[in-house]
PDB file of N, CA and C in Angstrom:
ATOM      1  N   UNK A   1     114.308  92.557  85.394  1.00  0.00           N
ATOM      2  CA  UNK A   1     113.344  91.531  85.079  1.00  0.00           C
ATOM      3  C   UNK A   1     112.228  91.572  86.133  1.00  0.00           C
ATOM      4  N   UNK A   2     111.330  91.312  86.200  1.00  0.00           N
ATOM      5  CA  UNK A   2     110.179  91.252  86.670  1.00  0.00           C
ATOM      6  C   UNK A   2     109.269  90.225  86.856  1.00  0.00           C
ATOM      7  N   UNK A   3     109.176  89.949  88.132  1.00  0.00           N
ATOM      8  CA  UNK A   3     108.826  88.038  88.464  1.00  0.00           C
ATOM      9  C   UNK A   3     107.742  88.302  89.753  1.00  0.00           C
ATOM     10  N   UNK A   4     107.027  87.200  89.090  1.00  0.00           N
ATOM     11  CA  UNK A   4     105.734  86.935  89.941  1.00  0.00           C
ATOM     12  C   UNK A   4     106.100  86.288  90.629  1.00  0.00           C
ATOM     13  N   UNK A   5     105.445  85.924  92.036  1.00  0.00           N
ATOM     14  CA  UNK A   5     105.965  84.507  93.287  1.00  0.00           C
ATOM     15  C   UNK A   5     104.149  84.860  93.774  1.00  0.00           C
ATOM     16  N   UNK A   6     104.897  83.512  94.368  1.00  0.00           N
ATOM     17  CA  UNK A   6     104.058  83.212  94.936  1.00  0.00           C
ATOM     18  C   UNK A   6     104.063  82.740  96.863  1.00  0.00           C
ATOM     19  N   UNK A   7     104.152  83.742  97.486  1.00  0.00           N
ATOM     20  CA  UNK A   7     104.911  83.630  98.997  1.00  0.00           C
ATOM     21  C   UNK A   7     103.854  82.689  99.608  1.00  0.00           C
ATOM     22  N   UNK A   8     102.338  82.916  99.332  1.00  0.00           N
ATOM     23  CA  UNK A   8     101.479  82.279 100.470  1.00  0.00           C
ATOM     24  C   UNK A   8     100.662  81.763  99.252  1.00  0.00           C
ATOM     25  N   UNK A   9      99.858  80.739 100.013  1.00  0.00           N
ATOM     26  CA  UNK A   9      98.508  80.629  98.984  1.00  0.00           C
ATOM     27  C   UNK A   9      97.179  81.769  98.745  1.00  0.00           C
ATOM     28  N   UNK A  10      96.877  81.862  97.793  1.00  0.00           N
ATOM     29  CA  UNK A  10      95.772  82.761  97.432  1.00  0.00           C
ATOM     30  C   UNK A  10      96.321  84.430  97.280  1.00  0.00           C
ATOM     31  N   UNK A  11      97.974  84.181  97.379  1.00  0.00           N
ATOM     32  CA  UNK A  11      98.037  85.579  97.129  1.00  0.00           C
ATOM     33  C   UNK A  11      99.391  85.980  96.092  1.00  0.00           C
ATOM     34  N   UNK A  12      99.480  86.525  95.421  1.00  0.00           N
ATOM     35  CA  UNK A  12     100.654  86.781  94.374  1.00  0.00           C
ATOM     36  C   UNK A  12     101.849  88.244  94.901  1.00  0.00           C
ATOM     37  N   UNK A  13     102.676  88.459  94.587  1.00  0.00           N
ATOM     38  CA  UNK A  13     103.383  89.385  94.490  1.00  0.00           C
ATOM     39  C   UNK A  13     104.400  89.361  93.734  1.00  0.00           C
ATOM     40  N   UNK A  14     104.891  91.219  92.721  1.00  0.00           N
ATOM     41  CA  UNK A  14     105.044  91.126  91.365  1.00  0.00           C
ATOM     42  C   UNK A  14     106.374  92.000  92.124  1.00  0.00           C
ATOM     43  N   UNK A  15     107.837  91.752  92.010  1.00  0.00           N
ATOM     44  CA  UNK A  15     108.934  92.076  91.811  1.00  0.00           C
ATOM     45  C   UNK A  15     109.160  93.387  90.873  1.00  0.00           C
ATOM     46  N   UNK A  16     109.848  94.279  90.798  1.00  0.00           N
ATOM     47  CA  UNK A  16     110.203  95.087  89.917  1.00  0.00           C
ATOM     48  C   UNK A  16     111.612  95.678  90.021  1.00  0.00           C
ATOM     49  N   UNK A  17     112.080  95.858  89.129  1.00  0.00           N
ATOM     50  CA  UNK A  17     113.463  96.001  88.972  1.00  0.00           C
ATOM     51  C   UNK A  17     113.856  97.564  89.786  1.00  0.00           C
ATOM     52  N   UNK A  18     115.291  97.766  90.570  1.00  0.00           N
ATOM     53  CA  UNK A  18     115.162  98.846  90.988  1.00  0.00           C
ATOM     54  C   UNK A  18     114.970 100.213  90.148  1.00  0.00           C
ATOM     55  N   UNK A  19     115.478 100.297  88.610  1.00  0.00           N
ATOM     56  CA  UNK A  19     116.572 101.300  88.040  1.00  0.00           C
ATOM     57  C   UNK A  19     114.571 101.528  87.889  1.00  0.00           C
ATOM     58  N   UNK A  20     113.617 100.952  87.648  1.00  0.00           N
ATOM     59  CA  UNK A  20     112.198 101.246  87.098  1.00  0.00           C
ATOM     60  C   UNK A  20     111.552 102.203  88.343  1.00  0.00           C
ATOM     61  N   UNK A  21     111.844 101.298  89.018  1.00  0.00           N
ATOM     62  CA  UNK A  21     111.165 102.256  90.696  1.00  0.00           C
ATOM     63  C   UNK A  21     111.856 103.807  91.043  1.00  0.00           C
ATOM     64  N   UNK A  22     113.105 103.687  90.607  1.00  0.00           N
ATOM     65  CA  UNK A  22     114.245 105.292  90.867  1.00  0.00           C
ATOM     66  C   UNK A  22     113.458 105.747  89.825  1.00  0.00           C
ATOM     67  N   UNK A  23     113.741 105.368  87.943  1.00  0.00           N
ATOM     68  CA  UNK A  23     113.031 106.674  87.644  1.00  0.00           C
ATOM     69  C   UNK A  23     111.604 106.939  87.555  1.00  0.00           C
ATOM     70  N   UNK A  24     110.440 106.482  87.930  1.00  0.00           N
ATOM     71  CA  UNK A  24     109.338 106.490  88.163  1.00  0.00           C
ATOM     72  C   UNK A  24     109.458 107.659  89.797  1.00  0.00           C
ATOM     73  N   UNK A  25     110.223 107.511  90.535  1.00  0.00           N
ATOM     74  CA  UNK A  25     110.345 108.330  91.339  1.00  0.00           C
ATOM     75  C   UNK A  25     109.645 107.662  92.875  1.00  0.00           C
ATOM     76  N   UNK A  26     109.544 106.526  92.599  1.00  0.00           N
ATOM     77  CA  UNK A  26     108.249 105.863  93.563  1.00  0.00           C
ATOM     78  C   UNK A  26     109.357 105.676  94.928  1.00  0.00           C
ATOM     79  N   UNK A  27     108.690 105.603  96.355  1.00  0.00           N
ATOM     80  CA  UNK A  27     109.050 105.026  97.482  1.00  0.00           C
ATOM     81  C   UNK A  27     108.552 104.158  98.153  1.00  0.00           C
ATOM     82  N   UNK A  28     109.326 103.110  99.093  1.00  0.00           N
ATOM     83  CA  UNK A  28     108.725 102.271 100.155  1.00  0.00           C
ATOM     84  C   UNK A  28     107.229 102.583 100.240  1.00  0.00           C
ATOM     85  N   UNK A  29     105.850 101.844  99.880  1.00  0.00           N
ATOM     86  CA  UNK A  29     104.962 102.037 100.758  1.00  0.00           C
ATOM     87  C   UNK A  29     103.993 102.951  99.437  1.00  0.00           C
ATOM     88  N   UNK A  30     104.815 103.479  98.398  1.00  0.00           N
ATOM     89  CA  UNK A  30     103.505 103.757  97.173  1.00  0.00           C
ATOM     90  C   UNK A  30     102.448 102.802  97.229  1.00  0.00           C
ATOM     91  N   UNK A  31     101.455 103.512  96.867  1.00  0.00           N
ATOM     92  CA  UNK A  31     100.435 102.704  96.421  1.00  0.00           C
ATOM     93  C   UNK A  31     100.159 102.964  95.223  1.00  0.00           C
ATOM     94  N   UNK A  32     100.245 101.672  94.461  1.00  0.00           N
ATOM     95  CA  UNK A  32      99.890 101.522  92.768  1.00  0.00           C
ATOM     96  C   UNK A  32      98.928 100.582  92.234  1.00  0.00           C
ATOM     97  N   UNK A  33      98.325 101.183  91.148  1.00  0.00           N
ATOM     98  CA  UNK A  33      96.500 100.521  90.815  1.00  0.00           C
ATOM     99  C   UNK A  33      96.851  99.815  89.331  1.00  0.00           C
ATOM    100  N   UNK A  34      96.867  98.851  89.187  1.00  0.00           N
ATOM    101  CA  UNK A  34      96.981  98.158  88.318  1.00  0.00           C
ATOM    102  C   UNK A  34      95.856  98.047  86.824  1.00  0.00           C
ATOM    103  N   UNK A  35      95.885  98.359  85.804  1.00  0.00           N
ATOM    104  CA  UNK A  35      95.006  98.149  84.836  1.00  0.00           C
ATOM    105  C   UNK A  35      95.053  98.012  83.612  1.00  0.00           C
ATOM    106  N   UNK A  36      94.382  97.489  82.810  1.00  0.00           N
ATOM    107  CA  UNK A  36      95.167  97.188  81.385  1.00  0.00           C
ATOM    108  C   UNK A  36      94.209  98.045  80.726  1.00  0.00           C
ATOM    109  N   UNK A  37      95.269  98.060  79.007  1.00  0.00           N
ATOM    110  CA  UNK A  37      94.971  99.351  78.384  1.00  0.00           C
ATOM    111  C   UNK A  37      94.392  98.284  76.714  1.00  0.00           C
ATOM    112  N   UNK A  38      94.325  98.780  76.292  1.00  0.00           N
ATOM    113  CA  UNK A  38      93.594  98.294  74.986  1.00  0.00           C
ATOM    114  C   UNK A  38      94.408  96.975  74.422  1.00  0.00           C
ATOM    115  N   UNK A  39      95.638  96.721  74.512  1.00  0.00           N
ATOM    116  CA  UNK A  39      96.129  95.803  74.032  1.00  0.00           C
ATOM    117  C   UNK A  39      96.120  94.631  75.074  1.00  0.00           C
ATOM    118  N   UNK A  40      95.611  95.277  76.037  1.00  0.00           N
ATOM    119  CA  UNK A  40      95.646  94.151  77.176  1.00  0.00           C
ATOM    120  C   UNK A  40      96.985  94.192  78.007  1.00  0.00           C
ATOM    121  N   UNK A  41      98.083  94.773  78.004  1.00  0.00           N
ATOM    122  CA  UNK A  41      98.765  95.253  78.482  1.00  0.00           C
ATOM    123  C   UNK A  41      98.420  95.831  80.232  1.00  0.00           C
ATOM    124  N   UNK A  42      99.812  95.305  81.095  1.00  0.00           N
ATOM    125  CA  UNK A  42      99.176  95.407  82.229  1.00  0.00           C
ATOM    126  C   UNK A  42     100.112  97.392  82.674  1.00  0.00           C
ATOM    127  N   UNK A  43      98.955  98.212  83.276  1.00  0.00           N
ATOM    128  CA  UNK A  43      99.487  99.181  83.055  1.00  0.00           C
ATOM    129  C   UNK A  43      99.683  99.599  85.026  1.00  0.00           C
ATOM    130  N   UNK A  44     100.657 100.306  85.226  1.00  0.00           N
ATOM    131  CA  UNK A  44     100.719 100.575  86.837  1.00  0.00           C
ATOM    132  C   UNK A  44     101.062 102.186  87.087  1.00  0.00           C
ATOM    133  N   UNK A  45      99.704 102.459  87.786  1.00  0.00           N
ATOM    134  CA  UNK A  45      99.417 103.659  88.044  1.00  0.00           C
ATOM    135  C   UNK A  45      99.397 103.797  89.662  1.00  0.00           C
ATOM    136  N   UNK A  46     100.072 105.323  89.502  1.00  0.00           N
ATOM    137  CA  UNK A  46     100.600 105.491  91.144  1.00  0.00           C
ATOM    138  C   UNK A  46      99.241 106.527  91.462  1.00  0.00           C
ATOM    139  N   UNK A  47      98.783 105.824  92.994  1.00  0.00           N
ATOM    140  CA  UNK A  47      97.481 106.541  93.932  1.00  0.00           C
ATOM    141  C   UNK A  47      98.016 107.573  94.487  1.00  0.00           C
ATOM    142  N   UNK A  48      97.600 108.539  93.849  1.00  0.00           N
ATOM    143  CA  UNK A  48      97.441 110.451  94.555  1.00  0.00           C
ATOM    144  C   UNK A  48      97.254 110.318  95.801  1.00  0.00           C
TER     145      UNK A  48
END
């Protein structure tokens, strides 16, 4: 599941489940660019 918080004011952070992060292949400290695609859908793209 995947949950927004809210730790401080003015700033958000988005949770993600582990089994998504293993097969995406991602580690501690990726950097990922957030953007939506035609349906409005939020899409997360990993920075080269």
């Amino acid at each position: 599941m995947v949950k927004i918080q809210n730790p401080k004011p003015g700033q958000f952070s988005i949770t993600l489940p582990l089994g998504i992060i293993k097969m995406k292949k991602w580690k501690k400290g990726t950097e990922l660019f957030p953007t939506l695609n035609e349906k409005g859908e939020v899409i997360l793209k990993q920075i080269e």
